[in-house]
C-alpha atoms as a PDB file:
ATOM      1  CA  UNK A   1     -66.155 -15.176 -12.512  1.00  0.00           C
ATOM      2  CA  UNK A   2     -64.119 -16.028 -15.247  1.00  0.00           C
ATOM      3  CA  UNK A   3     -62.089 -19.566 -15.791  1.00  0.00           C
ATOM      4  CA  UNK A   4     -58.425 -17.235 -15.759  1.00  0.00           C
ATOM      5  CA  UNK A   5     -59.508 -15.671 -12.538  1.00  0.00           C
ATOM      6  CA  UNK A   6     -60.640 -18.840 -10.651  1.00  0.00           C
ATOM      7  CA  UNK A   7     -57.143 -20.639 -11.701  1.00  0.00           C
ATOM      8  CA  UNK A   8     -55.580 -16.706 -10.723  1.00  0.00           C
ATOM      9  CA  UNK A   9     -57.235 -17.628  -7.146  1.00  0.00           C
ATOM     10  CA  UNK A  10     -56.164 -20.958  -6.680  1.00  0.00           C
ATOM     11  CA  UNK A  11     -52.396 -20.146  -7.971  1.00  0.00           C
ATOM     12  CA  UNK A  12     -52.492 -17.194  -5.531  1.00  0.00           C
ATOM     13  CA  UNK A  13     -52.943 -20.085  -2.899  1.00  0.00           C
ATOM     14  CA  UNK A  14     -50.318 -21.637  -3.992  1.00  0.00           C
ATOM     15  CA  UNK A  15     -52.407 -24.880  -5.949  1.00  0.00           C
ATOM     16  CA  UNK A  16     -52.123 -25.475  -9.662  1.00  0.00           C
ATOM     17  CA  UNK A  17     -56.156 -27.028 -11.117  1.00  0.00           C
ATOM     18  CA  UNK A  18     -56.401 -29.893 -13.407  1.00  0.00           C
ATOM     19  CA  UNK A  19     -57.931 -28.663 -16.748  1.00  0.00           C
ATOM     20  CA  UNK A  20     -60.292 -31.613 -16.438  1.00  0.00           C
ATOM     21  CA  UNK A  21     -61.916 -30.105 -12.665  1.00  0.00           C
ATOM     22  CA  UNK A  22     -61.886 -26.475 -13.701  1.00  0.00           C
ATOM     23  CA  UNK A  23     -65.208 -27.141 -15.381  1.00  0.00           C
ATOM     24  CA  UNK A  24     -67.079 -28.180 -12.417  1.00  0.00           C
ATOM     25  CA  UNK A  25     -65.854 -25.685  -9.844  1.00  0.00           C
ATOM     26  CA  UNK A  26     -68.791 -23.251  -8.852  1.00  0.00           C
ATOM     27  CA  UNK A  27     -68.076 -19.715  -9.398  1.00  0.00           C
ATOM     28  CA  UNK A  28     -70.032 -18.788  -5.944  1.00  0.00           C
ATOM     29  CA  UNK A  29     -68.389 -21.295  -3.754  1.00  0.00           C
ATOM     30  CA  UNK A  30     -64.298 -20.765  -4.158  1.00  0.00           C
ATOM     31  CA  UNK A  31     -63.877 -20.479  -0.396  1.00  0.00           C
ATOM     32  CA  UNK A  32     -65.215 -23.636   0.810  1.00  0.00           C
ATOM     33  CA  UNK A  33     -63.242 -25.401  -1.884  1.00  0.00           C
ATOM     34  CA  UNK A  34     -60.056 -24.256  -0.999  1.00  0.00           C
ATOM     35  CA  UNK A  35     -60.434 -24.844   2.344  1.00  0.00           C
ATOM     36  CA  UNK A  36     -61.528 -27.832   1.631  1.00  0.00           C
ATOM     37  CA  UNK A  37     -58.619 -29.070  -0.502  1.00  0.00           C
ATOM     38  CA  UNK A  38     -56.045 -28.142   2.428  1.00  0.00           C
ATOM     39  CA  UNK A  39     -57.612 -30.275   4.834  1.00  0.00           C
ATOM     40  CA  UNK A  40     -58.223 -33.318   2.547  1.00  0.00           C
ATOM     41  CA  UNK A  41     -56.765 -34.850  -0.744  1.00  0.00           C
ATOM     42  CA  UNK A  42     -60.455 -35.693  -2.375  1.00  0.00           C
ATOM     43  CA  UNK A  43     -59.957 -33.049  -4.810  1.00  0.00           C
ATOM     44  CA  UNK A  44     -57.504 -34.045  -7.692  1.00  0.00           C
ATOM     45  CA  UNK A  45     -55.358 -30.295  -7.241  1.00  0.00           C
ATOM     46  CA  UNK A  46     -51.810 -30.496  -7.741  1.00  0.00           C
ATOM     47  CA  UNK A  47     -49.873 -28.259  -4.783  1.00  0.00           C
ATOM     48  CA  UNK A  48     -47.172 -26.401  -6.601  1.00  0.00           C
ATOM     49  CA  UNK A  49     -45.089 -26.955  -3.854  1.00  0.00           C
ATOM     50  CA  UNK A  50     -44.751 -30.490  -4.063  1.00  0.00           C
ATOM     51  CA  UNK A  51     -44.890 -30.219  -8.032  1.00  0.00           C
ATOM     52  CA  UNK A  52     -41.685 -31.972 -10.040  1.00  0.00           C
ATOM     53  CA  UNK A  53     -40.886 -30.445 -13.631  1.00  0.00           C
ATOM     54  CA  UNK A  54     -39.552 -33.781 -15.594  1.00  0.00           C
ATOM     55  CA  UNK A  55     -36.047 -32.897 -16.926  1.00  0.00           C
ATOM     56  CA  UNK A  56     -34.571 -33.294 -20.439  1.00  0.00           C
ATOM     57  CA  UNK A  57     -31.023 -33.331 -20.795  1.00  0.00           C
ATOM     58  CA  UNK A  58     -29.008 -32.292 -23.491  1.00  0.00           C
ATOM     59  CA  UNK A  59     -25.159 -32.927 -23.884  1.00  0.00           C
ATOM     60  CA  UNK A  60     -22.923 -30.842 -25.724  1.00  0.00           C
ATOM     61  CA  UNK A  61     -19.604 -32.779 -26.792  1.00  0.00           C
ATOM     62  CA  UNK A  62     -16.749 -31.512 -29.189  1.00  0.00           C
ATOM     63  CA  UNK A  63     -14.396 -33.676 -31.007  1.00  0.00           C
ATOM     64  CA  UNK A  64     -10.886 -33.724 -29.800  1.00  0.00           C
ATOM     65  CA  UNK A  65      -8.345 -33.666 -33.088  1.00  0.00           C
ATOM     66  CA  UNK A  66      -5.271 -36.445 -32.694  1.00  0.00           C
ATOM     67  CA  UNK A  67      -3.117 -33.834 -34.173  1.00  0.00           C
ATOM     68  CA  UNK A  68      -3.593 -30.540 -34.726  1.00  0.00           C
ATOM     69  CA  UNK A  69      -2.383 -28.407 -37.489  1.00  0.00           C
ATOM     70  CA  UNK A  70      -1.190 -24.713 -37.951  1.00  0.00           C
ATOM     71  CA  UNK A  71      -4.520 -23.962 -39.625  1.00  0.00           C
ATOM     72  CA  UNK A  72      -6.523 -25.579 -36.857  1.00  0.00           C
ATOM     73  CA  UNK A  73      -5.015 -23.105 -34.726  1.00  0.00           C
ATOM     74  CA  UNK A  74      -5.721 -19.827 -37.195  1.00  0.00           C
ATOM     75  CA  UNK A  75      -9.287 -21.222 -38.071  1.00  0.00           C
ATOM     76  CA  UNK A  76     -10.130 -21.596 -33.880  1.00  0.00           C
ATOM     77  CA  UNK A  77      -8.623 -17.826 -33.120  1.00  0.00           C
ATOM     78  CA  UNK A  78      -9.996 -16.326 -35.881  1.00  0.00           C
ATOM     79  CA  UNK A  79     -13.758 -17.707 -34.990  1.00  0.00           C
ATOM     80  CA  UNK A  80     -12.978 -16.913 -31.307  1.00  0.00           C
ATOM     81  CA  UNK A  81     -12.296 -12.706 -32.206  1.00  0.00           C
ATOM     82  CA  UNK A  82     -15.534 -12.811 -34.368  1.00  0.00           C
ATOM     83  CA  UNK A  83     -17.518 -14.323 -31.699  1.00  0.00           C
ATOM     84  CA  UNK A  84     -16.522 -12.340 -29.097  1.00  0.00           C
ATOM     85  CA  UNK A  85     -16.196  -9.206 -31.721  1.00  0.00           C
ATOM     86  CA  UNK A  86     -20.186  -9.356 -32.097  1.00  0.00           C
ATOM     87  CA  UNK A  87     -20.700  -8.793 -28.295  1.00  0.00           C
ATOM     88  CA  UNK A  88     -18.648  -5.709 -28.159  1.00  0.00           C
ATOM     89  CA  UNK A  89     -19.615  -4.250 -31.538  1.00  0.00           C
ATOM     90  CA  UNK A  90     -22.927  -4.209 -29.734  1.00  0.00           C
ATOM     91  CA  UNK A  91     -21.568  -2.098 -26.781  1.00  0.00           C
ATOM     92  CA  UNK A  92     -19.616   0.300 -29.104  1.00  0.00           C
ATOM     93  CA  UNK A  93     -18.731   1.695 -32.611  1.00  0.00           C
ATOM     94  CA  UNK A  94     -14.933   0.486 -32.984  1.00  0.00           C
ATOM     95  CA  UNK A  95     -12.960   0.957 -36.382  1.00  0.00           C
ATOM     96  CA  UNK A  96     -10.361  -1.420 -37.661  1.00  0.00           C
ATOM     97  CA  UNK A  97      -6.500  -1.190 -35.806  1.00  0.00           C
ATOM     98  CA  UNK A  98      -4.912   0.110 -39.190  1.00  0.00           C
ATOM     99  CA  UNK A  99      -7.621   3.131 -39.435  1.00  0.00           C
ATOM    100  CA  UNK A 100      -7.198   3.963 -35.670  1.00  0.00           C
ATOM    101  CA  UNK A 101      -3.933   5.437 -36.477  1.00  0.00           C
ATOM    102  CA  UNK A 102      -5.470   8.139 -38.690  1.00  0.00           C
ATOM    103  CA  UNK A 103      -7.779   9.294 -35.221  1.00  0.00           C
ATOM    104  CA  UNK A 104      -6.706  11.386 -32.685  1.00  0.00           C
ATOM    105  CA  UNK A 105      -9.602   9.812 -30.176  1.00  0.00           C
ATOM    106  CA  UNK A 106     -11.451   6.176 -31.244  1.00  0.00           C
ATOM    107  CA  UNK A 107     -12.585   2.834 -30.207  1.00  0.00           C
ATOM    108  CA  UNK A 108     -10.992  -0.537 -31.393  1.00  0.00           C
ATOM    109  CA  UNK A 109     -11.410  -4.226 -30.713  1.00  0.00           C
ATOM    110  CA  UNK A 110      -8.428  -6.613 -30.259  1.00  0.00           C
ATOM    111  CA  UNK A 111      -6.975  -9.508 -29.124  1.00  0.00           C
ATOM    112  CA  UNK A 112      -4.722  -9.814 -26.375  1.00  0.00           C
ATOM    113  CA  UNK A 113      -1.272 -10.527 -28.149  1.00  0.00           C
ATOM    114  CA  UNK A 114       1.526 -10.031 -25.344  1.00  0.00           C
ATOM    115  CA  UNK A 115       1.875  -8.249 -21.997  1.00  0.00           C
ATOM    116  CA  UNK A 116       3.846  -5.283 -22.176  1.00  0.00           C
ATOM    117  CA  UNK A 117       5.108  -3.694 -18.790  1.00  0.00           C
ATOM    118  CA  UNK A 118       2.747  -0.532 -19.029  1.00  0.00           C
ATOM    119  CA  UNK A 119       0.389  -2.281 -21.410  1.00  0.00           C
ATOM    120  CA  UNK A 120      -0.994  -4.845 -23.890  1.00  0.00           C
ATOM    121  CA  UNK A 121      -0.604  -5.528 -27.836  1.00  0.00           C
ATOM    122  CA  UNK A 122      -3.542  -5.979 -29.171  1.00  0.00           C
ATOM    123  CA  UNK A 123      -3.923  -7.289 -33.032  1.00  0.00           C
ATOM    124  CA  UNK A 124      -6.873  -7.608 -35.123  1.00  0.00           C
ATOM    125  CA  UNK A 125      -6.756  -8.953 -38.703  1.00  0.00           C
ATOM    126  CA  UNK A 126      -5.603  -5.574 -39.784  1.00  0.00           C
ATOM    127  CA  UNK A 127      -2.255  -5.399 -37.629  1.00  0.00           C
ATOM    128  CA  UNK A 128      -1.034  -4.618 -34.138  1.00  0.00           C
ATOM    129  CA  UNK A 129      -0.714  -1.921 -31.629  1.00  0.00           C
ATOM    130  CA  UNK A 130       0.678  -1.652 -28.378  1.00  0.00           C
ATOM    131  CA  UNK A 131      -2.273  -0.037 -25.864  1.00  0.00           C
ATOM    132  CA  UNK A 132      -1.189   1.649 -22.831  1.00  0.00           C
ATOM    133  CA  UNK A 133      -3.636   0.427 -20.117  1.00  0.00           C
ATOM    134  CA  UNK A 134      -4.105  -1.422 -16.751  1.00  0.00           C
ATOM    135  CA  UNK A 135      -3.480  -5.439 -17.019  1.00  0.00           C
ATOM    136  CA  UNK A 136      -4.946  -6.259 -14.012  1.00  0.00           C
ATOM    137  CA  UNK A 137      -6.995  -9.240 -14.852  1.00  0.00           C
ATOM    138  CA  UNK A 138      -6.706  -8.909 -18.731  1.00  0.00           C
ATOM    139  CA  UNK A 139      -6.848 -12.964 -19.893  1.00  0.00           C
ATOM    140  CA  UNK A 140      -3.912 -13.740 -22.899  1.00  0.00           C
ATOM    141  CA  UNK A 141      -5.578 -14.306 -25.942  1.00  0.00           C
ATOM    142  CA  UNK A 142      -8.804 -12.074 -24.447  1.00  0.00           C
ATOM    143  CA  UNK A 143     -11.127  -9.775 -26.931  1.00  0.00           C
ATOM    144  CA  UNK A 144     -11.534  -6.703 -25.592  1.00  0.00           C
ATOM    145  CA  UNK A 145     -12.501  -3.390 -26.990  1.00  0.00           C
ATOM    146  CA  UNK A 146     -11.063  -0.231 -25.987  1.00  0.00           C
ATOM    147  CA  UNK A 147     -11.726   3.513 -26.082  1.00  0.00           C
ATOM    148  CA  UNK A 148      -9.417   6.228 -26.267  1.00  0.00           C
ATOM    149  CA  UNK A 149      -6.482   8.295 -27.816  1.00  0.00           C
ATOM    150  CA  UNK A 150      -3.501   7.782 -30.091  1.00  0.00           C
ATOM    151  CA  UNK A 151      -0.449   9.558 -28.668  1.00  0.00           C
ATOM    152  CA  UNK A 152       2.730   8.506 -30.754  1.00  0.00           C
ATOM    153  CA  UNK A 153       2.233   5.796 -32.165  1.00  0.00           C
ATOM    154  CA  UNK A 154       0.451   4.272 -28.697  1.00  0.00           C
ATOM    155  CA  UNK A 155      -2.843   4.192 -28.038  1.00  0.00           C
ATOM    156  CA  UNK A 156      -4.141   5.212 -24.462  1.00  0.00           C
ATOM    157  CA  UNK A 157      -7.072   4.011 -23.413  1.00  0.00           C
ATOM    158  CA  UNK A 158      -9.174   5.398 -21.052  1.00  0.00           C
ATOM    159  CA  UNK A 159     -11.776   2.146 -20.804  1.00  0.00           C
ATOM    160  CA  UNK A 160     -11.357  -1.193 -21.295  1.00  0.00           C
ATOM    161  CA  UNK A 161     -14.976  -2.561 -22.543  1.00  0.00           C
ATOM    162  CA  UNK A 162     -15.352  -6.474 -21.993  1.00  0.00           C
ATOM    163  CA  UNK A 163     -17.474  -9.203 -23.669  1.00  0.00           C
ATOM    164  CA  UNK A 164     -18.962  -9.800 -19.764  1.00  0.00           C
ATOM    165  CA  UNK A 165     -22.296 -11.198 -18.673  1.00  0.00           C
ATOM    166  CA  UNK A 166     -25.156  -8.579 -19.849  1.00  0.00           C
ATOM    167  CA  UNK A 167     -26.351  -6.668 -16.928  1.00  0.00           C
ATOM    168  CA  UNK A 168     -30.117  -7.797 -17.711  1.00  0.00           C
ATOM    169  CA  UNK A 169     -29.190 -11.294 -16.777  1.00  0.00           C
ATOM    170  CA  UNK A 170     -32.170 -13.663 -16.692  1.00  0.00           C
ATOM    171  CA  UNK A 171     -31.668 -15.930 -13.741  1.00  0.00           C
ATOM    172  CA  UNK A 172     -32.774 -19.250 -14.838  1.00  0.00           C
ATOM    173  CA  UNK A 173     -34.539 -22.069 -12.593  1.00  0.00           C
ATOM    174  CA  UNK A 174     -36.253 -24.992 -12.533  1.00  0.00           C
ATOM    175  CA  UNK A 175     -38.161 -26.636  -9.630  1.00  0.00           C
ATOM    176  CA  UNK A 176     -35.180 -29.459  -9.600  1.00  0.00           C
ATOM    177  CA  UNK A 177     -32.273 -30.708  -7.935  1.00  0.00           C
ATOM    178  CA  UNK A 178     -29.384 -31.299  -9.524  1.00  0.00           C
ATOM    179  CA  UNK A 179     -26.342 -34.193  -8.069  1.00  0.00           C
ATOM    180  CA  UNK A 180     -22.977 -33.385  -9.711  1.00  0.00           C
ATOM    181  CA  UNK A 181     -20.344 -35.666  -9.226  1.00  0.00           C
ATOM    182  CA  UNK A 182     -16.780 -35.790 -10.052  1.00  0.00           C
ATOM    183  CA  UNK A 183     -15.933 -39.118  -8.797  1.00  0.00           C
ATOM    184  CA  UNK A 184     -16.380 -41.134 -12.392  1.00  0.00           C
ATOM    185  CA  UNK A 185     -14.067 -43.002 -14.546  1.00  0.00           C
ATOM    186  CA  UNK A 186     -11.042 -41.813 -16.750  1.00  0.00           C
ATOM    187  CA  UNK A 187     -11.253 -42.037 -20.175  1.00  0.00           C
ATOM    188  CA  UNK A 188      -8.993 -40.899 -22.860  1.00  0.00           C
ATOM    189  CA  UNK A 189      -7.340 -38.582 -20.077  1.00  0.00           C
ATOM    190  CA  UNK A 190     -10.183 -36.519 -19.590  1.00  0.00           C
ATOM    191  CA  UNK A 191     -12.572 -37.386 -16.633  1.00  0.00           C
ATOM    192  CA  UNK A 192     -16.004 -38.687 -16.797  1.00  0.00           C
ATOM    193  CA  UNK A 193     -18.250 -35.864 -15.534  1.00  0.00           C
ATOM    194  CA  UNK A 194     -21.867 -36.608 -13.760  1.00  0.00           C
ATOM    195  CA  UNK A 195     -24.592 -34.777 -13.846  1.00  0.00           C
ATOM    196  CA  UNK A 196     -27.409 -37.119 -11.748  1.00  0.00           C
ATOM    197  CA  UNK A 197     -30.905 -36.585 -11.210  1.00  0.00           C
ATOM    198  CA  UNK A 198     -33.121 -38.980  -9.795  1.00  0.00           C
ATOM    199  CA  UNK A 199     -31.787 -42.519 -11.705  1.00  0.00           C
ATOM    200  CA  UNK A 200     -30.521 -40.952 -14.601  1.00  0.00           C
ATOM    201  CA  UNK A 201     -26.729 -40.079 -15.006  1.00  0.00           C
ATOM    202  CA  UNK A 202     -25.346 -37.992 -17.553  1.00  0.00           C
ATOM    203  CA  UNK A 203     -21.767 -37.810 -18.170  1.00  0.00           C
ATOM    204  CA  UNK A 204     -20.003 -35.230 -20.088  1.00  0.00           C
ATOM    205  CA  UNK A 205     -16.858 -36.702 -21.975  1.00  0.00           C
ATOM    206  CA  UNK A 206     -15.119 -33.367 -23.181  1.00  0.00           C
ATOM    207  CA  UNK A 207     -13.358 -30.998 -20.386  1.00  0.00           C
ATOM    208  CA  UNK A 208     -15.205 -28.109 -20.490  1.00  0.00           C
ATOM    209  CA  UNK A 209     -18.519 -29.958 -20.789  1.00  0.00           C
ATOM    210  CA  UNK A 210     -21.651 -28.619 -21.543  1.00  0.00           C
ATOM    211  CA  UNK A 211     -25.491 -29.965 -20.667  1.00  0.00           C
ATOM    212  CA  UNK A 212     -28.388 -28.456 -21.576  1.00  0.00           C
ATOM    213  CA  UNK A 213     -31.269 -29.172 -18.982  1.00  0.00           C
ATOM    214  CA  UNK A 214     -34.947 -28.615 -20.292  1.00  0.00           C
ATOM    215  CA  UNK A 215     -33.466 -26.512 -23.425  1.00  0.00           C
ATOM    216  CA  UNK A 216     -32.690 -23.411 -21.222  1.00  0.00           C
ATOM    217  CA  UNK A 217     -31.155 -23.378 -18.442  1.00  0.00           C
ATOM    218  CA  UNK A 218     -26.677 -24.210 -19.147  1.00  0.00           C
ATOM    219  CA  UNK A 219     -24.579 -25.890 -16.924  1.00  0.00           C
ATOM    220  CA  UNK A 220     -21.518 -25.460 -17.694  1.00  0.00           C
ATOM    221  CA  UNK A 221     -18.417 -28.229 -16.045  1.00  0.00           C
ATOM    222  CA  UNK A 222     -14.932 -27.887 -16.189  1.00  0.00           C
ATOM    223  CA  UNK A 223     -11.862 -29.426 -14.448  1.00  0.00           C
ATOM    224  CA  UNK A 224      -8.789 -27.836 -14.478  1.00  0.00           C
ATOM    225  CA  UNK A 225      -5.348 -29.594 -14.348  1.00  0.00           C
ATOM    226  CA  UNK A 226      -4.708 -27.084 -10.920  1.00  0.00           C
ATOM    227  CA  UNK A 227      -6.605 -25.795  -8.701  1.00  0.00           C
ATOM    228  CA  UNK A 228      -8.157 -22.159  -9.690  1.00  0.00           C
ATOM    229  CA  UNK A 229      -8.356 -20.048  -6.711  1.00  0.00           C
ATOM    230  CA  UNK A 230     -11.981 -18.581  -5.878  1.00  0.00           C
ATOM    231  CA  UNK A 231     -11.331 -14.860  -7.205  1.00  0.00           C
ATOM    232  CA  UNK A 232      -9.799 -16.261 -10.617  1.00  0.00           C
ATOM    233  CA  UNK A 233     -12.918 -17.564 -12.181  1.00  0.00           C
ATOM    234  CA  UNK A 234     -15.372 -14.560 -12.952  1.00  0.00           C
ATOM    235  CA  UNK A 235     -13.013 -12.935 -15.051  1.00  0.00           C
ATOM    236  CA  UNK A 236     -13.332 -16.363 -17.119  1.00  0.00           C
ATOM    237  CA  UNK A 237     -17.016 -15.253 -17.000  1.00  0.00           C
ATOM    238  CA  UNK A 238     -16.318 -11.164 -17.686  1.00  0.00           C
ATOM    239  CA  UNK A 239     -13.847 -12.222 -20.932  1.00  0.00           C
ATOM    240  CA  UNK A 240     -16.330 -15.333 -22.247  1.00  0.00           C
ATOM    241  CA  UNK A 241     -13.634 -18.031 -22.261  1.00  0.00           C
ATOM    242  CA  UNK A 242     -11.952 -20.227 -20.534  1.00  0.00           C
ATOM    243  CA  UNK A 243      -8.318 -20.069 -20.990  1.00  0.00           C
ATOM    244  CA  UNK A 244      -7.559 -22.853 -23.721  1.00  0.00           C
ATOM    245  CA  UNK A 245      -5.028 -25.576 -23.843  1.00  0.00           C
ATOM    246  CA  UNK A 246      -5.833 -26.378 -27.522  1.00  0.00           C
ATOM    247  CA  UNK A 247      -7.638 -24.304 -30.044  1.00  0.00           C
ATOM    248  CA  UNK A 248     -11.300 -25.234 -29.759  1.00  0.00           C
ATOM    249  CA  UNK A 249     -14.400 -23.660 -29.003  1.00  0.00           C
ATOM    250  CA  UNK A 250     -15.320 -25.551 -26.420  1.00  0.00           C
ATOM    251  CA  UNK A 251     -13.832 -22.553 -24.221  1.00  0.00           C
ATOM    252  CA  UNK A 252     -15.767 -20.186 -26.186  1.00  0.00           C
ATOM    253  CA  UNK A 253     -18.761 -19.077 -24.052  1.00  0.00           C
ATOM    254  CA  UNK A 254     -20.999 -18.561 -26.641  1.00  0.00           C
ATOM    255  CA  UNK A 255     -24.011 -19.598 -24.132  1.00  0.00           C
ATOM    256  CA  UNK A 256     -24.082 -18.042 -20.342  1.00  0.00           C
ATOM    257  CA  UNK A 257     -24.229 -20.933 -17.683  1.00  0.00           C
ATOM    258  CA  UNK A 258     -26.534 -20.614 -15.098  1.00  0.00           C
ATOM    259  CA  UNK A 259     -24.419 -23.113 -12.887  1.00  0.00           C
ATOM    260  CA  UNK A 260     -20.240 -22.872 -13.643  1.00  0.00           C
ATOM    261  CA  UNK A 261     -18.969 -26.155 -11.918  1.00  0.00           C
ATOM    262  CA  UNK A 262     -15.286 -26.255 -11.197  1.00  0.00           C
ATOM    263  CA  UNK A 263     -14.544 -29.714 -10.487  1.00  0.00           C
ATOM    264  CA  UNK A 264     -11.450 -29.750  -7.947  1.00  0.00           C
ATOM    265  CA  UNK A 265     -10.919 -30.545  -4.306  1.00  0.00           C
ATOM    266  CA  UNK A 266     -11.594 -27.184  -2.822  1.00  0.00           C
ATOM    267  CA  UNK A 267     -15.504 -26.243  -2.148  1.00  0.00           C
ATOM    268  CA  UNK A 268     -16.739 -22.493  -2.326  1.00  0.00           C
ATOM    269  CA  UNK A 269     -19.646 -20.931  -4.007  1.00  0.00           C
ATOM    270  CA  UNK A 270     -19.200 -17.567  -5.684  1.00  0.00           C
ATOM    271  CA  UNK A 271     -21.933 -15.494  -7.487  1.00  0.00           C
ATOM    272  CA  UNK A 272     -21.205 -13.315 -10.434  1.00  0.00           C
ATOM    273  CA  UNK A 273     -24.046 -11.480 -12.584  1.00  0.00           C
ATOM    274  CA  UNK A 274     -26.774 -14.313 -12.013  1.00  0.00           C
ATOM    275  CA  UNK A 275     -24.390 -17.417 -12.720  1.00  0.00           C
ATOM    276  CA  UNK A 276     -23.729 -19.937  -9.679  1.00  0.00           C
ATOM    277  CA  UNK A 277     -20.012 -20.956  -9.358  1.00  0.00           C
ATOM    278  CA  UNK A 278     -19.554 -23.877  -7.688  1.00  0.00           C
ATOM    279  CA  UNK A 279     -16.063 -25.823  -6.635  1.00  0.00           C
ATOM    280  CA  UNK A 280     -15.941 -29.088  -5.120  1.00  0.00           C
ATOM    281  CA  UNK A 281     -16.673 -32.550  -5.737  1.00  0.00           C
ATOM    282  CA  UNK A 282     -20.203 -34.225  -4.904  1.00  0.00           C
ATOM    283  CA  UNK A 283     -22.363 -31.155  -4.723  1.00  0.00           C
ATOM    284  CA  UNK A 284     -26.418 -30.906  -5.071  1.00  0.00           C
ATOM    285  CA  UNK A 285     -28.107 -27.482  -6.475  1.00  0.00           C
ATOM    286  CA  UNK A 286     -31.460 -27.030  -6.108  1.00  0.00           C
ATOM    287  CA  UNK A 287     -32.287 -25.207  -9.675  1.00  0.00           C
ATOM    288  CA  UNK A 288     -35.161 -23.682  -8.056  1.00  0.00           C
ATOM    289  CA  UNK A 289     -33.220 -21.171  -5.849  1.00  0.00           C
ATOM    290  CA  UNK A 290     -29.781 -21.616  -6.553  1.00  0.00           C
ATOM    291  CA  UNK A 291     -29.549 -23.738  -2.997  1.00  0.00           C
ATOM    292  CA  UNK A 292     -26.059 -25.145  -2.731  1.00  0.00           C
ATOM    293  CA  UNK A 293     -25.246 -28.613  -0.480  1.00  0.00           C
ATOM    294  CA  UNK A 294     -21.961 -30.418  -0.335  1.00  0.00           C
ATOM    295  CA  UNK A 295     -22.054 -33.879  -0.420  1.00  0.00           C
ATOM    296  CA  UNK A 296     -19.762 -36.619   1.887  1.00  0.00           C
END
């Protein structure tokens, strides 16, 4: 029997071997070993259930401007519809707002300039049109693409395609629990944010806040000055931004989360395309399987 098929055996038994004691295990005797090891500890086997994957954290902070200018506000949009332009160019094959005109059926991308009462305007950095669609859940300032007809001057379209959280997912875990905590200090006027595990704290000074735990798996925190109701927060998630206060891409979801903390009073836990929203407080996550407990 080969080495890959003894460690297959023992990982089908739910123990992970030392490198070290995979040498001396006798191909004709697997049984008696692994009964062996359940009943006493004289083997040096790990048990996978017990095992604890260290965790590296990784902040993401943005620099907050003192005063921001008109450009600041042109340079953040601008890098916002490219961003967001990408995704959807990958989900369909729009042309440019000012060739649209010259198509009787096409696609476009646009950003969400103004609510109209059967409709949107929509603007790219070739000009505007006014779409005739539904707004229902359509975010101001949103990049969406669209598919349809021109009809006087209006375009009509018959399917609104959204940035969105790819069907193909990867839900992301680690064999971890996770302690977030809202209670920390003001500074600057945005809160301290917690993330702790085990001793270590690690606080996220910019509101939304990003940490990175183990290079993969994106938590993403974010306190809003209200509270956001439950059913308001996916389409955050379905349009890749959180609706800004100032221009910077700190609301740009450029990364999916696997846990979207909403730091506020209210506690629920919603579920949206393999990303964990979470509301409260003092909440623990177990990154294994998305377990969620509410703390006192």
């Amino acid at each position: 029997m080969t080495k890959e098929l003894i460690v297959e055996r023992f990982l089908q038994e739910g123990f992970l071997i030392s490198p070290k004691l995979l040498d001396q295990i006798p191909e004709d005797n697997l049984d008696t070993i692994i009964n062996s090891v359940r009943l006493s500890n004289d083997l040096i086997i790990q048990n996978l259930e017990e095992q604890k994957q260290e965790a590296e954290f990784k902040t993401k902070n943005y620099k907050e401007k003192n005063r921001l200018k008109a450009r600041d506000f042109v340079e953040y949009y601008s890098k916002k519809y490219n961003v967001l332009k990408d995704i959807l160019s990958r989900k369909m094959n729009p042309v440019s707002i000012d060739k649209a005109k010259g198509f009787s059926e096409t696609s476009i991308i646009g950003m969400v300039h103004e609510y109209m009462p059967n409709g949107l305007v929509v603007e790219d950095p070739t000009g505007k049109i006014e779409v005739r669609c539904s707004r229902d859940n359509v975010l101001l300032n949103s990049v969406l693409g669209f598919t349809g007809k021109m009809k006087e001057g209006i375009f009509v379209a018959e399917k609104i395609v959204y940035p969105d959280i790819p069907l193909d997912n990867e839900i992301k875990s680690l064999n971890i629990s996770l302690v977030l905590s809202g209670k920390g200090e003001m500074k600057d006027s945005l809160k301290t944010i917690s993330f702790a595990q085990k001793e270590g704290i690690i606080s996220v000074l910019t509101n939304p806040g990003y940490v990175k735990i183990n290079r993969e798996v994106v938590v993403l925190a974010y306190m809003p000055k209200e509270e956001i109701a439950k059913g308001k927060i996916p389409a955050f998630l379905k349009s890749r931004f959180i609706p800004e206060t100032v221009p910077s891409e700190k609301y740009l979801l450029k990364e999916i989360p696997a846990i979207f903390w909403i730091d506020q009073e209210k506690q629920w836990v919603e579920n949206y395309k393999g990303v964990t929203i979470v509301s409260g407080r003092e909440i623990k996550i177990d990154l294994k399987d998305r377990k969620v407990e509410f703390l006192p």
